[in-house]
Protein backbone atom coordinates (compact mmCIF):
# COMPACT_ATOMS: atom_id res chain seq x y z
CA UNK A 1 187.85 102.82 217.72
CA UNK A 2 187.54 99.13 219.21
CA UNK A 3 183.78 98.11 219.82
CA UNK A 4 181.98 94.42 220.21
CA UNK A 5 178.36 93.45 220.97
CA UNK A 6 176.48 90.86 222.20
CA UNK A 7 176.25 89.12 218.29
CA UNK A 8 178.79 90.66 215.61
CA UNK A 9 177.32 89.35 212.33
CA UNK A 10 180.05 90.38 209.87
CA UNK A 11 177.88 90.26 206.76
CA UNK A 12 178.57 86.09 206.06
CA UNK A 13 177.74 85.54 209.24
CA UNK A 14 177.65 85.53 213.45
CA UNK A 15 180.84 85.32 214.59
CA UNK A 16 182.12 83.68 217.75
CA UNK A 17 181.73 85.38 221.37
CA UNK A 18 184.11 87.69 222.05
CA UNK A 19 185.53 89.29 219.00
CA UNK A 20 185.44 93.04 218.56
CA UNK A 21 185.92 95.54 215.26
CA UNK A 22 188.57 97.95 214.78
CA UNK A 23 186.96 100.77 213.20
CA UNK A 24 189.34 103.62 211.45
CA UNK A 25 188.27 107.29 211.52
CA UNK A 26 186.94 107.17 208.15
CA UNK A 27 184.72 104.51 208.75
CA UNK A 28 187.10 101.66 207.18
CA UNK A 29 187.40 98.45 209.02
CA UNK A 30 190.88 97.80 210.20
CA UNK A 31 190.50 94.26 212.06
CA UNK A 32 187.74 91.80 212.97
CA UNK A 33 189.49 89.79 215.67
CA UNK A 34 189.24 88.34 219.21
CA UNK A 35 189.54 90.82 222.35
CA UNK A 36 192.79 90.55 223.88
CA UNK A 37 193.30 90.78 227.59
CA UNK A 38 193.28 94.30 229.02
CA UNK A 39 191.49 95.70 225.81
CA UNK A 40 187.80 97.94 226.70
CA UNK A 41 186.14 98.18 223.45
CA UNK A 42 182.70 99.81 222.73
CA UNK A 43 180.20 97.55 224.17
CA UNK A 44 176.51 97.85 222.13
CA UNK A 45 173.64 95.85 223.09
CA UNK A 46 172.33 93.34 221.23
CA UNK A 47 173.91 92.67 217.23
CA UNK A 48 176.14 94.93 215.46
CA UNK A 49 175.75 94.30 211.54
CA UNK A 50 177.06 96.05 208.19
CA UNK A 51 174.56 98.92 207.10
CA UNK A 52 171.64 98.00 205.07
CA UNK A 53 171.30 97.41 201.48
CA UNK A 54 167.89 98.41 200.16
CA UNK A 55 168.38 96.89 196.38
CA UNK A 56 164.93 97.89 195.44
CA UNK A 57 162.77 101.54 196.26
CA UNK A 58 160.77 104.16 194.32
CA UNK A 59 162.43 107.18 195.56
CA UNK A 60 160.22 109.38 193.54
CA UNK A 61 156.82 108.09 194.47
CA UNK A 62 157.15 108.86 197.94
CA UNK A 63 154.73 111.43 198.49
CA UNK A 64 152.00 108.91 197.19
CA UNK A 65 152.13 107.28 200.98
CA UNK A 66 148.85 106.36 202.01
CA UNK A 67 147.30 107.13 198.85
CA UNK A 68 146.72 103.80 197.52
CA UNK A 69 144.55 101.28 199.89
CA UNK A 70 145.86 97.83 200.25
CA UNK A 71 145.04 94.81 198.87
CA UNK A 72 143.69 95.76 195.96
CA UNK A 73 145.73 93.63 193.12
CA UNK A 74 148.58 94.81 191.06
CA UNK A 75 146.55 96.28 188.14
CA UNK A 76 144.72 98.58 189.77
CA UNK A 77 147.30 99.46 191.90
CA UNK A 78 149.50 100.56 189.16
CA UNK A 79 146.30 102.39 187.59
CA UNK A 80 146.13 104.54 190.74
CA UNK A 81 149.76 105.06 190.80
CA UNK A 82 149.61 106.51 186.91
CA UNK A 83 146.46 108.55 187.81
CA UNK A 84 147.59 110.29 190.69
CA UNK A 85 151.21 110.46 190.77
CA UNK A 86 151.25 113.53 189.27
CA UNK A 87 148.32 115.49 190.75
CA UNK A 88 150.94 116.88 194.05
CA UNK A 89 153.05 119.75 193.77
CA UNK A 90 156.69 119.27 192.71
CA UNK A 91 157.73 120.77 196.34
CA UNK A 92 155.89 118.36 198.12
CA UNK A 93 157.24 115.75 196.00
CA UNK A 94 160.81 116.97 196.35
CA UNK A 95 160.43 117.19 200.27
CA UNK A 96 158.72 113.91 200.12
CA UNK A 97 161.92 112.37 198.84
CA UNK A 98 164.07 114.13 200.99
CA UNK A 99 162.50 112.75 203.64
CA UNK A 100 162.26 108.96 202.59
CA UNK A 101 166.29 109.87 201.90
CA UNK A 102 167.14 110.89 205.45
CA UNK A 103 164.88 108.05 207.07
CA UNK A 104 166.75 105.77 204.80
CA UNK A 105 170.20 106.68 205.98
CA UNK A 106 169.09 107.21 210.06
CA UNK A 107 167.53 103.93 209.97
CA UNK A 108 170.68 101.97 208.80
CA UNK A 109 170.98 102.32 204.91
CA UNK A 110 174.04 102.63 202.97
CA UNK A 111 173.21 101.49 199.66
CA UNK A 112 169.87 102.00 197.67
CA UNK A 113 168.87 100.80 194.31
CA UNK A 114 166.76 103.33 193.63
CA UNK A 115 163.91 103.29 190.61
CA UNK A 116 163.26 106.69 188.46
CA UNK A 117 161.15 107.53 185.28
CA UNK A 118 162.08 111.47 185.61
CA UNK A 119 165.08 113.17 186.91
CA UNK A 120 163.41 114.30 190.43
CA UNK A 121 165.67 111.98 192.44
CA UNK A 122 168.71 113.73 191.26
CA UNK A 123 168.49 116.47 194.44
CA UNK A 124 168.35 113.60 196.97
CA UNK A 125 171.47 111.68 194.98
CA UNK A 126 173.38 115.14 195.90
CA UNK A 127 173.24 114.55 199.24
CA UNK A 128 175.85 111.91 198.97
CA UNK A 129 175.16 110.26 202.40
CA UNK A 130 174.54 106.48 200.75
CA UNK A 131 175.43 105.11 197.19
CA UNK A 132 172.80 105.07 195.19
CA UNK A 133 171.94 103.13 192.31
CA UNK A 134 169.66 104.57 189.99
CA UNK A 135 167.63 102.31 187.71
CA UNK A 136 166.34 104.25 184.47
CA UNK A 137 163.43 102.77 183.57
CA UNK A 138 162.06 102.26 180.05
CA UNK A 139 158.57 101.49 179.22
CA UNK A 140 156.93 101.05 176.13
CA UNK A 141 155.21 97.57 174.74
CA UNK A 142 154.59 98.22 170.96
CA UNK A 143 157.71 96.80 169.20
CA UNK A 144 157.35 99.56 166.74
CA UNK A 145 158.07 102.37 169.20
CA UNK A 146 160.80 100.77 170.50
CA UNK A 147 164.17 102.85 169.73
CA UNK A 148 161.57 106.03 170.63
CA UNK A 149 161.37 104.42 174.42
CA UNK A 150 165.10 103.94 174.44
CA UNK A 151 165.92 107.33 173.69
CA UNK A 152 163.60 108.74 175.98
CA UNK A 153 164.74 106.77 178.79
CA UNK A 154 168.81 107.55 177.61
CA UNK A 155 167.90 111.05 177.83
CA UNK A 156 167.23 111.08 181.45
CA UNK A 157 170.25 108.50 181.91
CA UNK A 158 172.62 111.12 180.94
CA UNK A 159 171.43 113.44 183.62
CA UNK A 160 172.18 111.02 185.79
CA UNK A 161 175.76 109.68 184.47
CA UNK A 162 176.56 113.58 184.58
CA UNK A 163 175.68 113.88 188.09
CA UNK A 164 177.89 110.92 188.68
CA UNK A 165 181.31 112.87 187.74
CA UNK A 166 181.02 115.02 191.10
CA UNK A 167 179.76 111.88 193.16
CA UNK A 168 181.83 109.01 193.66
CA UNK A 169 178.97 107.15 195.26
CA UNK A 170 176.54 106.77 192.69
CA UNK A 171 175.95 104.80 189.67
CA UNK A 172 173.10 104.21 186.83
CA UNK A 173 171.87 102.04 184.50
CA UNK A 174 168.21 101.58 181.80
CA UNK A 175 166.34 99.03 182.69
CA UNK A 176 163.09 97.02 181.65
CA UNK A 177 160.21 98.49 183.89
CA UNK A 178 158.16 94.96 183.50
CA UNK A 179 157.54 92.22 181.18
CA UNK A 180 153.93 93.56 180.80
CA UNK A 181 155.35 97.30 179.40
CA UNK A 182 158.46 96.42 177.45
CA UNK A 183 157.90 95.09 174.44
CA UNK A 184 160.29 92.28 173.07
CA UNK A 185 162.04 95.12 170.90
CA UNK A 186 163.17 97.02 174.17
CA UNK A 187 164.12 94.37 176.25
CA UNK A 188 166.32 93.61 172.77
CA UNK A 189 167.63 97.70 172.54
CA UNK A 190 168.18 97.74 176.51
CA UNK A 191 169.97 94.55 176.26
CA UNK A 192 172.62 95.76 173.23
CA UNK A 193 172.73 99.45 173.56
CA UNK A 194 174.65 99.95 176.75
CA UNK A 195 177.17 98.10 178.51
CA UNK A 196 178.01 94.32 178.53
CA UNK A 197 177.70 94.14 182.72
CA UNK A 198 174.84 96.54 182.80
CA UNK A 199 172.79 95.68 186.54
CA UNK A 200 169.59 95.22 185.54
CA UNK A 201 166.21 95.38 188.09
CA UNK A 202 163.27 93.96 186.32
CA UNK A 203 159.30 93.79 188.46
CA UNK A 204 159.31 90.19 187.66
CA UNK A 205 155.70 88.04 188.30
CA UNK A 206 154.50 90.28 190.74
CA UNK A 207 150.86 88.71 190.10
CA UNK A 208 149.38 85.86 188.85
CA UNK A 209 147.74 87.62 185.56
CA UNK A 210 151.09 88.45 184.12
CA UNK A 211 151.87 84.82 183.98
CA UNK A 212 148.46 84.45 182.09
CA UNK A 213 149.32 86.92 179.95
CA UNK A 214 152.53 85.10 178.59
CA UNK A 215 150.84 81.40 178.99
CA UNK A 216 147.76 82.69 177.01
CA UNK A 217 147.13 86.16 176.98
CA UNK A 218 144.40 86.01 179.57
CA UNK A 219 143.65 87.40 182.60
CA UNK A 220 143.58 91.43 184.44
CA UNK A 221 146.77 92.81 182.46
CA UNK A 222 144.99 92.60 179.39
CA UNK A 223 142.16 94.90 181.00
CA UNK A 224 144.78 97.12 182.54
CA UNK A 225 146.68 97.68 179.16
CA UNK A 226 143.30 98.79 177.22
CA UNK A 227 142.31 101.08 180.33
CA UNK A 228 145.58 103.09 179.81
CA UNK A 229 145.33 103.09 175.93
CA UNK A 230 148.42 100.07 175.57
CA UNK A 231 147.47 98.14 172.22
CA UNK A 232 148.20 94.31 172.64
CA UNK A 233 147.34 93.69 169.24
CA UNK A 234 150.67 92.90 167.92
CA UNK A 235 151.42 90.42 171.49
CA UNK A 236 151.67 86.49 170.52
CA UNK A 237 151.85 84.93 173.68
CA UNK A 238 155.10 83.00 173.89
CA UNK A 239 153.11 79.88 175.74
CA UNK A 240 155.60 80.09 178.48
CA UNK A 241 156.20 82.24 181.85
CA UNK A 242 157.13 86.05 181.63
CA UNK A 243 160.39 85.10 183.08
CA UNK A 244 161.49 82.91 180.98
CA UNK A 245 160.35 84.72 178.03
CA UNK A 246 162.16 87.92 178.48
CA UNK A 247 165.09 85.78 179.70
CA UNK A 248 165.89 84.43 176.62
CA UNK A 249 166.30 88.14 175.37
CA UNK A 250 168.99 89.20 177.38
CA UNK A 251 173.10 88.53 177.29
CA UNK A 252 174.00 86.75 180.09
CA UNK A 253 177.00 89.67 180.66
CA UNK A 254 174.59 91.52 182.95
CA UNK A 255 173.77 90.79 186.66
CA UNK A 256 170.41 90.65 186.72
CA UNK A 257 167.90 91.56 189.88
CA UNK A 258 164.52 90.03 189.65
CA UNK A 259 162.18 92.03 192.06
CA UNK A 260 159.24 90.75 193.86
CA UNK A 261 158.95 87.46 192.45
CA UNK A 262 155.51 86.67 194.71
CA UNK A 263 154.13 83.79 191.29
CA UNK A 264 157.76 82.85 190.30
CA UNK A 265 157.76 78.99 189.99
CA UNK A 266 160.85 76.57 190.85
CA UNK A 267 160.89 75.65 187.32
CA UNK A 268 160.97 79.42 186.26
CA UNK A 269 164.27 79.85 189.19
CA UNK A 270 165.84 76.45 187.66
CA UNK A 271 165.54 77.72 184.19
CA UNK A 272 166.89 80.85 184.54
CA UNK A 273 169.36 80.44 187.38
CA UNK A 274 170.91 78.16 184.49
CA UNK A 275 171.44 80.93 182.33
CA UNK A 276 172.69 84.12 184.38
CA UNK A 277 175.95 83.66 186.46
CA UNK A 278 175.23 86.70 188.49
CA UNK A 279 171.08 86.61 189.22
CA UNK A 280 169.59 88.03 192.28
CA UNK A 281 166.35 87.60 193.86
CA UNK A 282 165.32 90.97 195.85
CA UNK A 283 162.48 90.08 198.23
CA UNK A 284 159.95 93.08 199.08
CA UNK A 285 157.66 91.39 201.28
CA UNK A 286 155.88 94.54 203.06
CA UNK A 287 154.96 95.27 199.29
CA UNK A 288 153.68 91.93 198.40
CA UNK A 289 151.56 92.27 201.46
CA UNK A 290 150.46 95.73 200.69
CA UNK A 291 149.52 95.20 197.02
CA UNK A 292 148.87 91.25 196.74
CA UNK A 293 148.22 90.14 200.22
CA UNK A 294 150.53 87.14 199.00
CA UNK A 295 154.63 86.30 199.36
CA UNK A 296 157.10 84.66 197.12
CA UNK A 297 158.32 81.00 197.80
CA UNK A 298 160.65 81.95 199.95
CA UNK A 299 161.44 78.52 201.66
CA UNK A 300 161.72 77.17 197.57
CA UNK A 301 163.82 80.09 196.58
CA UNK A 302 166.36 78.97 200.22
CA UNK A 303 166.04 75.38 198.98
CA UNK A 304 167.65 76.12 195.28
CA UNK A 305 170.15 78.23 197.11
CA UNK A 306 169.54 81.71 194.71
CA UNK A 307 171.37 84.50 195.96
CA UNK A 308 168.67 86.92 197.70
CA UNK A 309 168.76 90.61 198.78
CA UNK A 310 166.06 92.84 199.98
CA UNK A 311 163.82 95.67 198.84
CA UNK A 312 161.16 98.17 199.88
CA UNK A 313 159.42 98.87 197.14
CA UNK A 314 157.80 102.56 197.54
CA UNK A 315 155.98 104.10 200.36
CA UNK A 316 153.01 103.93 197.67
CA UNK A 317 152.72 100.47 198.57
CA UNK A 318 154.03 100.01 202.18
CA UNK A 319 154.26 102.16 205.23
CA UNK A 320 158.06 102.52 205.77
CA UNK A 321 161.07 102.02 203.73
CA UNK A 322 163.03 100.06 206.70
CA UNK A 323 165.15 97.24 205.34
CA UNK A 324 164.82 96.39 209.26
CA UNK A 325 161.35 96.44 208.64
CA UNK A 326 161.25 93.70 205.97
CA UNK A 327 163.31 91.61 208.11
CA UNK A 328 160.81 91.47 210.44
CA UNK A 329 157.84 90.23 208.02
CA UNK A 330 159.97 87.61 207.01
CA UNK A 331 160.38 86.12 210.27
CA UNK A 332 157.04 86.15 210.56
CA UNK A 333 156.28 84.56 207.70
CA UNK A 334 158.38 81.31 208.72
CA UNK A 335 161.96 82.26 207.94
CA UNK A 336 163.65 82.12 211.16
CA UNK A 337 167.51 82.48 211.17
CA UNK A 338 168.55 85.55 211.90
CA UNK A 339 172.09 84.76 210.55
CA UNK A 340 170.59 84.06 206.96
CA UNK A 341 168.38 87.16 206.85
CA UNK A 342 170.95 89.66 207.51
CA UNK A 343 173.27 87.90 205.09
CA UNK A 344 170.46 89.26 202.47
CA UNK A 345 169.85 92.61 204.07
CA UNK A 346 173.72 93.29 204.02
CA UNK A 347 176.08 91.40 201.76
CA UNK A 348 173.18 89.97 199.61
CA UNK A 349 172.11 93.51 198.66
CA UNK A 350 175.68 94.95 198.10
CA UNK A 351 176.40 91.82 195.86
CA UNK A 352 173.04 92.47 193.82
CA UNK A 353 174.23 96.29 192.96
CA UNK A 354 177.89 95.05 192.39
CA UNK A 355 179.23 97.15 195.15
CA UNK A 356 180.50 94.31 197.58
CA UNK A 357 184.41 95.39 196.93
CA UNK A 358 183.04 98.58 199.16
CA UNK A 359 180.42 97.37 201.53
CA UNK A 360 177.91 94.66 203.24
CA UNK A 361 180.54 93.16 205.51
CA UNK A 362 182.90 93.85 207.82
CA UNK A 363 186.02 92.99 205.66
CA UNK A 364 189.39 94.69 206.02
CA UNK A 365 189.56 97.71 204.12
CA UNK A 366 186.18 98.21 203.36
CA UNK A 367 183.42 100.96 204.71
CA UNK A 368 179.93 99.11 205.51
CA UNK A 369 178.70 101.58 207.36
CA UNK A 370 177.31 99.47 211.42
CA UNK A 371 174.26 99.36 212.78
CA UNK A 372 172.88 98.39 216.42
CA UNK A 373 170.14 96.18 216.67
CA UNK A 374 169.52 96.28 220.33
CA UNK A 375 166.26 93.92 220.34
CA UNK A 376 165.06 91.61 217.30
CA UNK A 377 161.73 91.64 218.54
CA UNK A 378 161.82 95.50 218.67
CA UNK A 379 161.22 98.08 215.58
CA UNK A 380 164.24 100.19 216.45
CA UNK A 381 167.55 99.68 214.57
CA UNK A 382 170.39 102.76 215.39
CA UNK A 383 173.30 104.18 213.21
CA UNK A 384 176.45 103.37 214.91
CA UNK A 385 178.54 104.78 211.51
């Protein structure tokens, strides 16, 4: 199949007028090249892109959308989310996720990295339409109770890596939920008790209190924690950020995805850019919005050149899960070229779950997935593959 557009961005970049893809039957890419004389390729309005990587989405809290109002600050947002994620019917939360899955995939997806605390996700993994990345989170902030957190989280982990043996598109890995519910202990067990190049997805500096409670153990977490019975007795602030706290806990070995970043500093992203060879900034703006009414430094985070990639977040705190839809609010919100955003929505991403040897551009050999964007001003994206 031969088929050009308008705009081919190939996952780097827009490439020059006139070029077309050679598309195998299995979806592989078998040439990016110029159209030669008396060739009548596909034509497709508008840009033609690799599929979307969403590096960041809560799978299993989508049938919590429109449950939570905006605006309302990150601690009592994750209060509602812990007081009412559980009051729906397992049905409605399977079919919830099912659905998410499917709009996911028909809106341009082929990659997610997708956060679980329970094993629910597992029947929309078996669908095997995208790979999947499933982050394993592990909570628990008393240091004591440490290797108890670990094992609970390994115990849904396994379900997961056993799943993996009849799915060649899906992957897993524990990670710290937050600096605010690890304790130093289980960043410590998370960081030695699996592999070397483990990807891990932290919520890092979401709001400004978790930053106070690091500097000087001030501010709304500390409220938050005692609502939900969390002792802080045993916390000594470190007098620094969260980020580059926690940082100084993990092995450099493992690529490392910070998510949300809206009160990350440049002097946090110079400090720990310095220390991780493969660290990834996943912007979830529509979140931020949603939760915070705030954004990262974006146009900081562009000018010391981080590597960035794209999330959701959870219909909990936005109203879609459209990577397309993220793009949008970005260019909104000041950052205009096109050519750099779909770098992060597409290569950026696939780098950031260490899948870029499969998709996010249009490379020989490879199977991206390509999606239509007939108008950048419109919400509609298609499928093509």
């Amino acid at each position: 199949m031969l088929l050009t557009a308008d705009k081919i961005h190939d996952g780097y970049r827009f490439l020059p007028d006139g070029y077309l893809l050679e598309v195998l039957d299995d979806g592989s890419i078998a040439q990016v090249r110029p159209k030669q004389e008396g060739e009548h390729p596909q034509y497709y309005k508008g840009i033609v892109c690799p599929g979307f990587v969403n590096a960041h989405c809560h799978l299993e809290l989508s049938h919590m959308h429109g449950v939570i109002p905006k605006h309302i600050g990150l601690p009592s947002f994750l209060k509602a989310v812990m007081q009412q994620r559980n009051s729906f019917a397992e049905i409605s939360i399977i079919e919830a996720m099912h659905m998410a899955y499917e709009n996911l995939y028909m809106e341009g997806t082929v990659a997610v990295g997708d956060i679980a605390n329970t094993t629910q996700s597992i029947a929309v993994r078996e669908k095997d339409k995208m790979h999947v990345h499933t982050f394993v989170e592990a909570l628990g902030f008393v240091n004591g109770l440490a290797e108890k957190a670990w094992q609970k989280a390994k115990i849904v982990f396994e379900q997961y890596a056993t799943q993996q043996v009849t799915r060649h598109r899906l992957s897993q890995s524990i990670t710290p939920h937050a600096p605010y519910s690890v304790s130093q202990s289980l960043f410590q067990y998370i960081n030695q008790q699996q592999a070397a190049d483990a990807i891990l997805s932290i919520h890092n500096q979401e709001c400004l209190a978790e930053n106070e409670f690091y500097l000087k153990k001030e501010g709304a977490l500390i409220h938050f924690l005692a609502s939900v019975g969390i002792p802080t007795d045993e916390f000594h602030p470190p007098g620094k950020s969260s980020l580059l706290s926690y940082a100084s806990w993990l092995d450099a070995t493992h690529p490392l995805i910070l998510v949300h970043n809206t009160f990350t500093s440049r002097k946090d992203v110079v400090g720990v850019k310095q220390q991780f060879p493969q660290l990834y900034f996943c912007l979830c703006p529509n979140a931020n919005l949603y939760i915070e009414d705030c954004l990262p430094d974006i146009a900081m985070l562009m000018e010391e050149e981080v590597n960035i990639c794209i999330g959701t977040d959870s219909l909990a705190s936005n109203d879609q899960l459209s990577v397309w839809a993220e793009l949008q609010t970005l260019r909104q919100h000041s950052v205009t070229d096109w050519e750099k955003l779909l770098h992060w929505a597409t290569l950026g991403g696939a780098r950031a779950l260490q899948l870029a040897d499969q998709i996010g551009s249009f490379t020989l050999g490879k199977k991206p997935g390509i999606v239509q964007i007939p108008d950048i001003d419109s919400h509609k994206v298609n499928r093509i593959w």
